[in-house]
Protein backbone atom coordinates (compact mmCIF):
# COMPACT_ATOMS: atom_id res chain seq x y z
CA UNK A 1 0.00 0.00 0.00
CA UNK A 2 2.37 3.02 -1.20
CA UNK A 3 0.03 6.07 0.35
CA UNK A 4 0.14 3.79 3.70
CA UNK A 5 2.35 6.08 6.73
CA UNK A 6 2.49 3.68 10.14
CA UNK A 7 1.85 5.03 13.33
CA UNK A 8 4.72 5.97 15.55
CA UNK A 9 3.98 6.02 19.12
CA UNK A 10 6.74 7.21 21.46
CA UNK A 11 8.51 4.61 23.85
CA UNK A 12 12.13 4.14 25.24
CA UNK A 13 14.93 2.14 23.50
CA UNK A 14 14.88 -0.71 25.69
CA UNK A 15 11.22 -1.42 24.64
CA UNK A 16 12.08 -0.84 21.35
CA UNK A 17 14.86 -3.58 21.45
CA UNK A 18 12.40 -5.52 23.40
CA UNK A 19 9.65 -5.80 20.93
CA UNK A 20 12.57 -6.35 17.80
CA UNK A 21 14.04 -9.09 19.79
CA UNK A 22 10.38 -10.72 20.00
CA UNK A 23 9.43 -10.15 16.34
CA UNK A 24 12.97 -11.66 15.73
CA UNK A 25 12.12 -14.95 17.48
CA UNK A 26 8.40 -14.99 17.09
CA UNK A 27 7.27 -17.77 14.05
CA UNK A 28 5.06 -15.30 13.42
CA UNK A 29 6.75 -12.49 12.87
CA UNK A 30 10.68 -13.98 12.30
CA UNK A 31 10.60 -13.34 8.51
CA UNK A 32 10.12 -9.85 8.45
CA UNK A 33 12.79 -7.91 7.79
CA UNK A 34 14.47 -6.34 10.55
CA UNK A 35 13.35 -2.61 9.16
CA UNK A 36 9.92 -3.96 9.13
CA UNK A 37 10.34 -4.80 12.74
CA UNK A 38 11.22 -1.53 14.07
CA UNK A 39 8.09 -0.19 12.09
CA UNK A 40 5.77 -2.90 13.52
CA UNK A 41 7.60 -2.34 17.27
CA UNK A 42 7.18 1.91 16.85
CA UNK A 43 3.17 1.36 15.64
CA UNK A 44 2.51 -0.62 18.71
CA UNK A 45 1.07 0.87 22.23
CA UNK A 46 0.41 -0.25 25.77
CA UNK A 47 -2.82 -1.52 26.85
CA UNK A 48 -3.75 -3.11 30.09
CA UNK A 49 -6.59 -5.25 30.61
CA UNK A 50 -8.14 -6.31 34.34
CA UNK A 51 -7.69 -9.82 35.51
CA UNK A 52 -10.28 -12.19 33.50
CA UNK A 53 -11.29 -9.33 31.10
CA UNK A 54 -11.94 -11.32 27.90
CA UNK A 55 -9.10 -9.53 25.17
CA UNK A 56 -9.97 -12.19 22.18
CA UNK A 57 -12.25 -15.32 21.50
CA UNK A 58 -10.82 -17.93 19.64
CA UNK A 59 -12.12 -18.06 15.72
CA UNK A 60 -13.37 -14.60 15.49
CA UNK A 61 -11.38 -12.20 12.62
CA UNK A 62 -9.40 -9.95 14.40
CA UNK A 63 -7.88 -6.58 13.45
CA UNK A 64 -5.60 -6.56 16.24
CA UNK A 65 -1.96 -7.80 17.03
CA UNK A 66 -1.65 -8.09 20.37
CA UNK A 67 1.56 -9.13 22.32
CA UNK A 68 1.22 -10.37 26.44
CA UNK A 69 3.88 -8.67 28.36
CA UNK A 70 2.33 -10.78 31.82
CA UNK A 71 -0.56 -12.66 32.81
């Protein structure tokens, strides 16, 4: 999609390396190029979610990508 500009939302180094070092070792993500994974780690943003809150059901489309930190 040439027109498409990613989201950049700020965060520190060390969760930048973080998140590249996942994508790096993640089967879903390990074939993307490590530019690719720098855009993918600066378009992603903190969420928390309570204890038990549902955050996806199994077999529904989703239009999120959503990495667990805890829990």
């Amino acid at each position: 999609i040439k027109d498409f500009i990613p989201p950049v939302y700020p965060k520190s180094e060390a969760s930048l390396k973080g998140l590249e070092q996942l994508f790096s070792n993640s089967f879903l993500t390990k074939g993307i190029d490590h530019k690719n994974h720098l855009v993918l780690a600066q378009a992603m943003f903190a969420r928390k979610f309570s204890a038990g809150q549902k955050i996806i059901s199994y077999g529904e489309m989703g239009s999120e990508y959503f990495v667990l930190s805890k829990g």
